[in-house]
Protein backbone atom coordinates (compact mmCIF):
# COMPACT_ATOMS: atom_id res chain seq x y z
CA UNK A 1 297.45 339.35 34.75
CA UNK A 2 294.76 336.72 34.78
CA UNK A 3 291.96 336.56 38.14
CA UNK A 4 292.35 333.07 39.49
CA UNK A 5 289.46 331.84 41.95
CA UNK A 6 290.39 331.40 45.77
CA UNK A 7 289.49 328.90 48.42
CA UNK A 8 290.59 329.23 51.65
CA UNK A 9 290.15 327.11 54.14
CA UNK A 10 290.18 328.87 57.60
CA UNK A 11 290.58 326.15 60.17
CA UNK A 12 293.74 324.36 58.11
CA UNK A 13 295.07 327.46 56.80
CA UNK A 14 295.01 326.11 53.18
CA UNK A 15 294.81 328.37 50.16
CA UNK A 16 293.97 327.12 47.12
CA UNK A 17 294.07 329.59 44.02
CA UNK A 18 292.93 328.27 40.58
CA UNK A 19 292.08 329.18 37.16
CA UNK A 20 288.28 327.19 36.64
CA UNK A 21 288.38 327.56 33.22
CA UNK A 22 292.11 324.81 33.18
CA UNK A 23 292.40 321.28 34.37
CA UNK A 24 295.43 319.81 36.36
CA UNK A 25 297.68 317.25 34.93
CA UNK A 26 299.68 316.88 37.38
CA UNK A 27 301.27 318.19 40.84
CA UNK A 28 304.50 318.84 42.14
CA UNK A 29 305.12 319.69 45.97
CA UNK A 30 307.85 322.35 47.10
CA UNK A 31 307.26 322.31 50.90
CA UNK A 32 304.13 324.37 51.78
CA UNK A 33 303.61 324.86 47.72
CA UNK A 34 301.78 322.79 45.73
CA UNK A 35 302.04 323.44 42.08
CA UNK A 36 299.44 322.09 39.72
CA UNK A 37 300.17 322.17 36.03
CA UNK A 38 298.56 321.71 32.59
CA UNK A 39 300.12 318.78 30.55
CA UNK A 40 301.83 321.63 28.51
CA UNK A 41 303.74 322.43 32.15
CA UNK A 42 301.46 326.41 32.24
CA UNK A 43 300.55 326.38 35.97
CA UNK A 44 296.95 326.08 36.69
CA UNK A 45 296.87 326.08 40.39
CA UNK A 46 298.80 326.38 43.26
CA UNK A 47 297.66 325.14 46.94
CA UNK A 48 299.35 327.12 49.82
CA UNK A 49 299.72 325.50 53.62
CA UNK A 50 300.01 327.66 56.36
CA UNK A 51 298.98 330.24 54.19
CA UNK A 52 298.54 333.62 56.57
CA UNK A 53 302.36 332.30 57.28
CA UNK A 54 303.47 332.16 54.00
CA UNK A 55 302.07 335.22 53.06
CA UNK A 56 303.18 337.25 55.89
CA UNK A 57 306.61 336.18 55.31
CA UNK A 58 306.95 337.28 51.36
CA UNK A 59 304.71 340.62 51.81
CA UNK A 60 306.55 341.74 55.21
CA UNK A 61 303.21 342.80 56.26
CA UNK A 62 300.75 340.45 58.50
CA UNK A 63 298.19 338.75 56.83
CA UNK A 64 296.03 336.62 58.77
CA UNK A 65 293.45 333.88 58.43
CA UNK A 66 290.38 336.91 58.75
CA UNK A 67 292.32 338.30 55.97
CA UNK A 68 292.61 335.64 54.02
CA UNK A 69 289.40 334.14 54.63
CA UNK A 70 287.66 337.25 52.67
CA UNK A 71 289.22 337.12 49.49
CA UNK A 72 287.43 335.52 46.77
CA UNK A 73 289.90 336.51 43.86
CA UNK A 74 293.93 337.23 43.41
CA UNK A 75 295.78 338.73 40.20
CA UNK A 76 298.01 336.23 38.84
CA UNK A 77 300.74 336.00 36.31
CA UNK A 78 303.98 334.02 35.68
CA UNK A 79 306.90 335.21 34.13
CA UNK A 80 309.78 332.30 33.17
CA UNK A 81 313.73 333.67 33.22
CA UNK A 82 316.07 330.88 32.41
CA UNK A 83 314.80 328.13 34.33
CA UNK A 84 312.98 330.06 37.56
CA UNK A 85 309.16 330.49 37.22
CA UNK A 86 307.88 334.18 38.98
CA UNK A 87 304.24 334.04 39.91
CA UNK A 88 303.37 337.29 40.59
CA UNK A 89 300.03 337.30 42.84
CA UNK A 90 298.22 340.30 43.82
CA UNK A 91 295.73 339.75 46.92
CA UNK A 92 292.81 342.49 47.65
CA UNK A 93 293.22 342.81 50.83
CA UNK A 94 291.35 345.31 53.08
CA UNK A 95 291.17 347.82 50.07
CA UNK A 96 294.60 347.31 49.18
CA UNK A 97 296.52 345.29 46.56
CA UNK A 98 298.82 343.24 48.06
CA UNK A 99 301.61 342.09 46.20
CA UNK A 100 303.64 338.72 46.64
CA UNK A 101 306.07 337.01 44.67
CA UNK A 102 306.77 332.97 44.46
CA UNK A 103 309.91 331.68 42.72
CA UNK A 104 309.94 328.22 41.47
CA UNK A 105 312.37 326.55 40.06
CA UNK A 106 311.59 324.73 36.50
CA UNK A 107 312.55 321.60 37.18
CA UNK A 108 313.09 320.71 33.28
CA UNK A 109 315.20 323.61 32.35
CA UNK A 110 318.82 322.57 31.17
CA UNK A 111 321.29 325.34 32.30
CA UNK A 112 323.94 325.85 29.04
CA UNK A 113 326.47 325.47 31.74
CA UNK A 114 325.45 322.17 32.94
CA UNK A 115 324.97 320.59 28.84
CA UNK A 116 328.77 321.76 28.72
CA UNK A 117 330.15 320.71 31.80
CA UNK A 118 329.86 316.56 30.86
């Protein structure tokens, strides 16, 4: 697990969590996700809307903007498994470590199935 940075910005609800050390190439939007990636396609960043939302819904636990608006670091890692990217983020929140997971779906991953099925 690497430590990514974390902005949050309480009055839009807008996370952004980032490795300083890697520059964006590019972005690509799912809903309240934005994913920013390297030119290699390694993601660099990811920028959460509604975030105390978001997070509330994939921890089952309530995390709000207070919360949120304390952290200054998260745990993160991704894992890749035929064609879904798992970023595994761990959030310190009020002593604890709070785990959440994000599946994304690699959008240039070519199921066998599909290359067969022309």
């Amino acid at each position: 697990m690497s430590k990514f940075k974390l902005d949050y910005d309480f009055e839009e609800d807008l996370l952004f969590l980032y490795d300083e050390n890697k520059k964006s190439k590019g972005s690509i939007e799912f809903g309240e996700l934005v994913v920013d990636l390297e030119k290699n396609g390694k993601i660099v960043a990811l920028e959460i809307f509604d975030a105390s939302k978001y997070f509330t819904d994939l921890t089952d636990r309530k995390i709000t903007r207070q919360m949120l608006s304390k952290i200054e670091n998260a745990s993160f890692s991704c894992i890749e498994k035929k064609g879904t990217v798992f970023v595994k983020i761990i959030l310190p929140i009020e002593k604890e470590q709070v785990p959440a997971t994000i599946a994304i779906q690699n959008i240039a991953y070519k199921s066998p199935i599909m290359a067969h099925s022309r």
